[in-house]
Protein backbone atom coordinates (compact mmCIF):
# COMPACT_ATOMS: atom_id res chain seq x y z
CA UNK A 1 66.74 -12.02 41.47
CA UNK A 2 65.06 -9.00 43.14
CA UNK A 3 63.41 -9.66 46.76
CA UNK A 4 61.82 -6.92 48.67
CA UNK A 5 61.37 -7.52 52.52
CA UNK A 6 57.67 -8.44 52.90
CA UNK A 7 56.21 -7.58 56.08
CA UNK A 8 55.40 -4.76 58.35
CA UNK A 9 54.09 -3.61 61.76
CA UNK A 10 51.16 -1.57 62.45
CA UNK A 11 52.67 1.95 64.02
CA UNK A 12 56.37 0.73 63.60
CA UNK A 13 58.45 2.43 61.42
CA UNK A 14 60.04 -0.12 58.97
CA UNK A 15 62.50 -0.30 56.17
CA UNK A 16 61.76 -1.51 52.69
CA UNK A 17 64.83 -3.14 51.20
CA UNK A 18 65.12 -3.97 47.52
CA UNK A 19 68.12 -7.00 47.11
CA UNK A 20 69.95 -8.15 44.34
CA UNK A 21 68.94 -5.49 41.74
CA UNK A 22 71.12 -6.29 38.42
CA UNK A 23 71.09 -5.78 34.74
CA UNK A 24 70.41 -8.50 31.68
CA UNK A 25 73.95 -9.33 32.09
CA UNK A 26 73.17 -10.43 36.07
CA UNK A 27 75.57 -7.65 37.43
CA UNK A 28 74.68 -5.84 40.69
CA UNK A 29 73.26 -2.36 39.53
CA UNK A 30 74.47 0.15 42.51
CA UNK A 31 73.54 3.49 40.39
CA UNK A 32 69.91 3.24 39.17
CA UNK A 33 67.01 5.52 40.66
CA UNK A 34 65.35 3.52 42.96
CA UNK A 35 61.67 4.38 44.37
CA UNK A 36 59.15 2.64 46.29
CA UNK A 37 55.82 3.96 44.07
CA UNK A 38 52.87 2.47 45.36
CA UNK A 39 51.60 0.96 48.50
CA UNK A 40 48.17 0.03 47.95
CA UNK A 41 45.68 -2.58 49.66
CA UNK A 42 45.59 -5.42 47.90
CA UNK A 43 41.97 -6.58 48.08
CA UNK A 44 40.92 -2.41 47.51
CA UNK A 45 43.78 -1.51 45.60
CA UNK A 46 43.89 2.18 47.56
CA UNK A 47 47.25 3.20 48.26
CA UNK A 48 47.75 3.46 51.79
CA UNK A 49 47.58 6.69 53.96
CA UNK A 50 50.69 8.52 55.57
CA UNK A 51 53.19 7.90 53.19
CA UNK A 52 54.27 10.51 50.54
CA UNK A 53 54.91 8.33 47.19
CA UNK A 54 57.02 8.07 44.98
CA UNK A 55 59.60 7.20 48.00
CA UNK A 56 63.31 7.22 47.36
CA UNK A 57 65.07 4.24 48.04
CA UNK A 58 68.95 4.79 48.71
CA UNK A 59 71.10 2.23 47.54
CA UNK A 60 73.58 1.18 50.47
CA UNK A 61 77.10 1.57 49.77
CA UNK A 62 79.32 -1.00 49.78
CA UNK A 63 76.49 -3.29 48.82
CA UNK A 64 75.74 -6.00 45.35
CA UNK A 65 72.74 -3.92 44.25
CA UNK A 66 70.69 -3.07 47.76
CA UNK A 67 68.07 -0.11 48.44
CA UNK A 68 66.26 0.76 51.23
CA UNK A 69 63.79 3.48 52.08
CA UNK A 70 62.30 4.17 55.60
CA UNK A 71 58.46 3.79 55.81
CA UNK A 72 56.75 5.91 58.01
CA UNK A 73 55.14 4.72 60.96
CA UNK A 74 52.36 6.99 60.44
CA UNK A 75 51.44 4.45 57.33
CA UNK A 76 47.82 3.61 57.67
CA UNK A 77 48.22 -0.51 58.12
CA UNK A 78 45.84 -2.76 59.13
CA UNK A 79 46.92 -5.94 61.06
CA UNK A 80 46.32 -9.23 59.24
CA UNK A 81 45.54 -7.16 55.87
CA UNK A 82 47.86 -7.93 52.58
CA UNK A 83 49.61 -4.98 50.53
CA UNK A 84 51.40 -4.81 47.25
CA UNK A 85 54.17 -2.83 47.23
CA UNK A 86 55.69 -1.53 43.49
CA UNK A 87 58.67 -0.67 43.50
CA UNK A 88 60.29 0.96 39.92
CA UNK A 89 64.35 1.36 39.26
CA UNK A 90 65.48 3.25 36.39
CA UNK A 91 69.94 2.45 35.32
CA UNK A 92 72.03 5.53 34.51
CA UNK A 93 71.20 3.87 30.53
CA UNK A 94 67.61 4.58 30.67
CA UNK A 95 66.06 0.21 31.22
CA UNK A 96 63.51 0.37 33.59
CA UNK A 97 62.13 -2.65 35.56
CA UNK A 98 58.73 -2.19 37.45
CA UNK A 99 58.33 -4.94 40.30
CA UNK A 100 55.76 -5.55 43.04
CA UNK A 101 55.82 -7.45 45.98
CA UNK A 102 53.35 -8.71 48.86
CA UNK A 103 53.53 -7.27 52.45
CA UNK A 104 52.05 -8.80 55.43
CA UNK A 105 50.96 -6.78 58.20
CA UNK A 106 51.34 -8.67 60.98
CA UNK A 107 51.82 -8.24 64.95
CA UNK A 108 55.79 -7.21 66.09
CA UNK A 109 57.29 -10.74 67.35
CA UNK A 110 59.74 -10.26 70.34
């Protein structure tokens, strides 16, 4: 199973986080190129502003198949508006999986 954290803060820099990424066999894949490749609108479908895609997402050591990439706060949310965010990892054998994921803009809670 592959979650990505969905939900973000207008002018708050936030960190995308891919979990659980694994191969057919269901074992945690810590090597694979990991980018965040879109960030679009989901009603418009534009890709959002201030963010310079493809994004890399580093997997974090130590971890069962976890990447994260920072996301500007410059990023050109709107509060209350939906995004999809596609994320694509490629293994050191060449399988690909493409995923994408709904993101909430919503206000910071304290």
């Amino acid at each position: 199973m592959v979650a990505l954290v969905s939900e973000i803060h207008p002018g708050d820099t936030a960190v995308m986080r891919l979990t659980g990424l694994a191969d057919k066999d269901a074992a945690f894949v810590n090597d694979a190129t990991v980018s965040l490749t879109d960030f679009a609108d989901e009603i418009t479908g534009v890709t959002v502003t201030g963010l310079t895609l493809p994004l890399a997402m580093n997997y974090v050591t130590g971890s069962d198949g976890v990447y994260e990439a920072v996301v500007s706060h410059n990023a050109a949310v709107v509060l209350r508006r939906w995004y999809v965010a596609t994320v694509l990892a490629i293994s050191t054998d060449g399988s690909r999986g493409t995923w994408e994921e709904r993101v909430r803009c919503s206000k910071k809670r304290a």
